[in-house]
Protein backbone atom coordinates (compact mmCIF):
# COMPACT_ATOMS: atom_id res chain seq x y z
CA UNK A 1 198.44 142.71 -102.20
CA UNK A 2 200.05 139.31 -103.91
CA UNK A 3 200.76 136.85 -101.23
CA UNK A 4 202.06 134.48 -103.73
CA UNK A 5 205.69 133.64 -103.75
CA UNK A 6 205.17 134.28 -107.86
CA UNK A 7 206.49 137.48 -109.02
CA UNK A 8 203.88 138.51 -111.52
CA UNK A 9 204.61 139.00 -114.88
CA UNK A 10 205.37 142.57 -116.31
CA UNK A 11 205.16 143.79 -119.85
CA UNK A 12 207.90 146.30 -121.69
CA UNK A 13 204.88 148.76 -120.44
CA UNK A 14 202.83 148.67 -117.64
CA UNK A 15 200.24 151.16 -115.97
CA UNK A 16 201.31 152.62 -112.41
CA UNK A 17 200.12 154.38 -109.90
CA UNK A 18 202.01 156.56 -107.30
CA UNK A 19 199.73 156.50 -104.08
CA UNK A 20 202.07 158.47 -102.25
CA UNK A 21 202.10 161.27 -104.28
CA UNK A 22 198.40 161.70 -105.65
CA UNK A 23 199.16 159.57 -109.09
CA UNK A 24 196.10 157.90 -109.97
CA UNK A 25 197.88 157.00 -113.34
CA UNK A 26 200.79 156.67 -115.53
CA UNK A 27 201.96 155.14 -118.20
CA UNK A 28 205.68 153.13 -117.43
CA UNK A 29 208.86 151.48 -119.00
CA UNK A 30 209.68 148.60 -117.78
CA UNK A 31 213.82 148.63 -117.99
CA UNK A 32 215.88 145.93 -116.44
CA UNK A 33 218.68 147.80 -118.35
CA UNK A 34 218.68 150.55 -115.46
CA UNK A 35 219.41 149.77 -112.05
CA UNK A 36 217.53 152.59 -110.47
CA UNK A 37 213.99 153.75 -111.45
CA UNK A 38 213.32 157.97 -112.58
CA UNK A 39 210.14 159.86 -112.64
CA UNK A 40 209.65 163.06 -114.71
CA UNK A 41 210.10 166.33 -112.77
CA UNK A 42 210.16 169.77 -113.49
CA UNK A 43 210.61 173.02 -111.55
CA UNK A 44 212.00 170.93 -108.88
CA UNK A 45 212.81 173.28 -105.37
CA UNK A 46 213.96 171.93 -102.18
CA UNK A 47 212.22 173.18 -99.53
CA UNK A 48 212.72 172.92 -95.58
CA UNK A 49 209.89 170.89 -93.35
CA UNK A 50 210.29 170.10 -89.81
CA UNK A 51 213.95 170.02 -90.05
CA UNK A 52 214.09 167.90 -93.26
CA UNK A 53 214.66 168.91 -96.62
CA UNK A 54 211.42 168.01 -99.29
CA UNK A 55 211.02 169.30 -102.76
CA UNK A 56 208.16 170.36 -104.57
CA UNK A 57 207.81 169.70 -108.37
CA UNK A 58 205.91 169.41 -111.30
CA UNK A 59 204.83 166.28 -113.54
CA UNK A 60 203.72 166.33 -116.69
CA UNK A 61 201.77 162.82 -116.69
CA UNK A 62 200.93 162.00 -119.82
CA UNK A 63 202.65 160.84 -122.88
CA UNK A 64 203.57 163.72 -125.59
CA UNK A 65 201.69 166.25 -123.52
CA UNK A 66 202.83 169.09 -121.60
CA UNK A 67 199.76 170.94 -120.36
CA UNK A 68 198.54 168.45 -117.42
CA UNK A 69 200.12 169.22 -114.81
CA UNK A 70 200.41 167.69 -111.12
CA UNK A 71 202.07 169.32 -108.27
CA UNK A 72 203.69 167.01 -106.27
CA UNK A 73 205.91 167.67 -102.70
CA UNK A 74 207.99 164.60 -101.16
CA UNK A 75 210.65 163.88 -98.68
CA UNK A 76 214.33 163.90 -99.82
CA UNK A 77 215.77 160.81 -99.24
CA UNK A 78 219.15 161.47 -100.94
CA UNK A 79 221.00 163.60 -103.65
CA UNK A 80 223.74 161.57 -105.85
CA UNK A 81 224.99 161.25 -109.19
CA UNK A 82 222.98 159.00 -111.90
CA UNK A 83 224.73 158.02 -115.46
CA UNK A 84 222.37 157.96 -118.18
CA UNK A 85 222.40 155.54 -121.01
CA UNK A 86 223.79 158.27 -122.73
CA UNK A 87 226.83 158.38 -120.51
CA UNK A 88 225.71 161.73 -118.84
CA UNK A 89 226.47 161.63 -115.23
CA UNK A 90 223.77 164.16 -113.81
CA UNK A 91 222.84 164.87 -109.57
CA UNK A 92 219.48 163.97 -109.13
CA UNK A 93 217.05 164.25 -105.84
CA UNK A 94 215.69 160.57 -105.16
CA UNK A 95 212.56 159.98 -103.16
CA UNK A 96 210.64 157.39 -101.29
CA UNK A 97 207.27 156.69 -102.43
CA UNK A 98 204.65 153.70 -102.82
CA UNK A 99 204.42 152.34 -106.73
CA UNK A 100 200.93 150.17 -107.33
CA UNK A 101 201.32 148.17 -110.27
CA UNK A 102 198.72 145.04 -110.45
CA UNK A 103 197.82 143.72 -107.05
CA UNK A 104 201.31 144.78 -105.48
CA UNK A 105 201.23 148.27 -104.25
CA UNK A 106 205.13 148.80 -102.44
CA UNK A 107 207.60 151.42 -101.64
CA UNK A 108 210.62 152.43 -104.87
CA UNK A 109 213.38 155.10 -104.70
CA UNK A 110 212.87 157.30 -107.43
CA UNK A 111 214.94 159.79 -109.02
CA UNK A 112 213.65 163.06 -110.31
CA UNK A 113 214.68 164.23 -113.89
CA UNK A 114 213.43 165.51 -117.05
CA UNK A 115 211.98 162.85 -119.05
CA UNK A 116 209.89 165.10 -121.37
CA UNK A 117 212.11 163.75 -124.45
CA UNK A 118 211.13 160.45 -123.46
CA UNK A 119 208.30 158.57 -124.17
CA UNK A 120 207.52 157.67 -120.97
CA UNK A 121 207.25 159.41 -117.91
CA UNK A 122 208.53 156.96 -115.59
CA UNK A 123 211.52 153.99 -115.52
CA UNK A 124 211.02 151.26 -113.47
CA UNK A 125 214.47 149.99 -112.59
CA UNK A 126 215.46 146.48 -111.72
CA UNK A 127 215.99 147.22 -107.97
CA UNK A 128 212.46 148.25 -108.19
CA UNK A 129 211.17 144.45 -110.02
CA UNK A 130 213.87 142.43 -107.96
CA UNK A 131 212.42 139.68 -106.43
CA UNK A 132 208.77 140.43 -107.36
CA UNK A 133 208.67 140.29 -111.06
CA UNK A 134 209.76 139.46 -114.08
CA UNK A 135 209.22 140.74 -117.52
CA UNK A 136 208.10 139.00 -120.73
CA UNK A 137 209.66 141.59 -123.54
CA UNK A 138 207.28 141.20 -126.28
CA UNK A 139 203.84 142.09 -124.23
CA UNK A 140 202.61 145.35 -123.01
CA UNK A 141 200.49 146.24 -119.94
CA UNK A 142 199.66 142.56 -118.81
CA UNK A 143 199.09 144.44 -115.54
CA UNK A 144 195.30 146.12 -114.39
CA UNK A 145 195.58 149.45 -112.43
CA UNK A 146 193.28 149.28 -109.77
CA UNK A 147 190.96 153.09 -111.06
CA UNK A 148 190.81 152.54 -114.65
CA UNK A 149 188.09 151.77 -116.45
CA UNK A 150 187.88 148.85 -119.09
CA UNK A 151 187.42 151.19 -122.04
CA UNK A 152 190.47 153.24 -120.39
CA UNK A 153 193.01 150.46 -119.75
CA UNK A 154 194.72 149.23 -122.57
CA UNK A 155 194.48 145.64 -123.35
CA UNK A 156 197.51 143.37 -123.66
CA UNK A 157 199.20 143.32 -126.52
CA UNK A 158 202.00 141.23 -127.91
CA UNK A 159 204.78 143.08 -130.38
């Protein structure tokens, strides 16, 4: 965990992990254009647990490839309404979870959608960075994820 009072710096792109919910790895867009971060889902059912509601879904985890799967099941925090950039207000199920990225491993909402269009399968919103980061544009993955090996990491790069 960073004990510094510097926020470490992100790239456009960073690797993440999701702890929480058995994510050893993923691949993330760093966007301090959204306010709330969003995690690919699919086949997303609520479910009852001990008097709380949870859903179970699906994740496709890596980029421009739909036959990995990971089942996932979290607690429901909340259900509300999300505009996209596109202007498309859609109800989404947001959960709790921890996010690992670098040394900082911390809890995020999330927001479940389809991002299978996308190129990424996770946004990290700017509630998400506030306070512990900030983002230098033109590099990518300036971040380690704790897992990886060298030759699997990708190296930072500068656009």
């Amino acid at each position: 965990m960073n004990t510094t009072t510097e926020p470490l710096m992100l790239g456009w792109r960073e690797w993440v992990a999701l702890p929480g919910l058995k994510v050893p790895a993923l691949k993330c867009k760093v966007d301090t254009g959204a306010r709330s971060s969003a995690l690919h889902a699919f086949s997303v059912v609520p479910f009852e647990r001990g008097g709380e509601t949870w859903v179970r879904f699906g994740l496709h985890p890596n980029q421009q490839e739909t036959e990995t799967e990971l089942w996932c099941e979290a607690k429901v925090l909340d259900k509300r309404n999300v505009t996209d950039s596109g202007g498309n207000v859609t109800e989404r199920y947001f959960i709790q979870t921890e996010v690992m990225i670098g040394s900082q491993c911390f809890s995020i909402e999330l927001s479940l959608t389809s991002r299978d269009t996308m190129m990424f399968r996770m946004l990290l919103g700017r509630e998400a960075m506030r306070k512990r980061f900030v983002v230098d544009p033109g590099a990518s993955y300036l971040q380690p994820l704790a897992g990886l090996t060298s030759a699997d990491e990708p190296k930072a790069t500068s656009l």
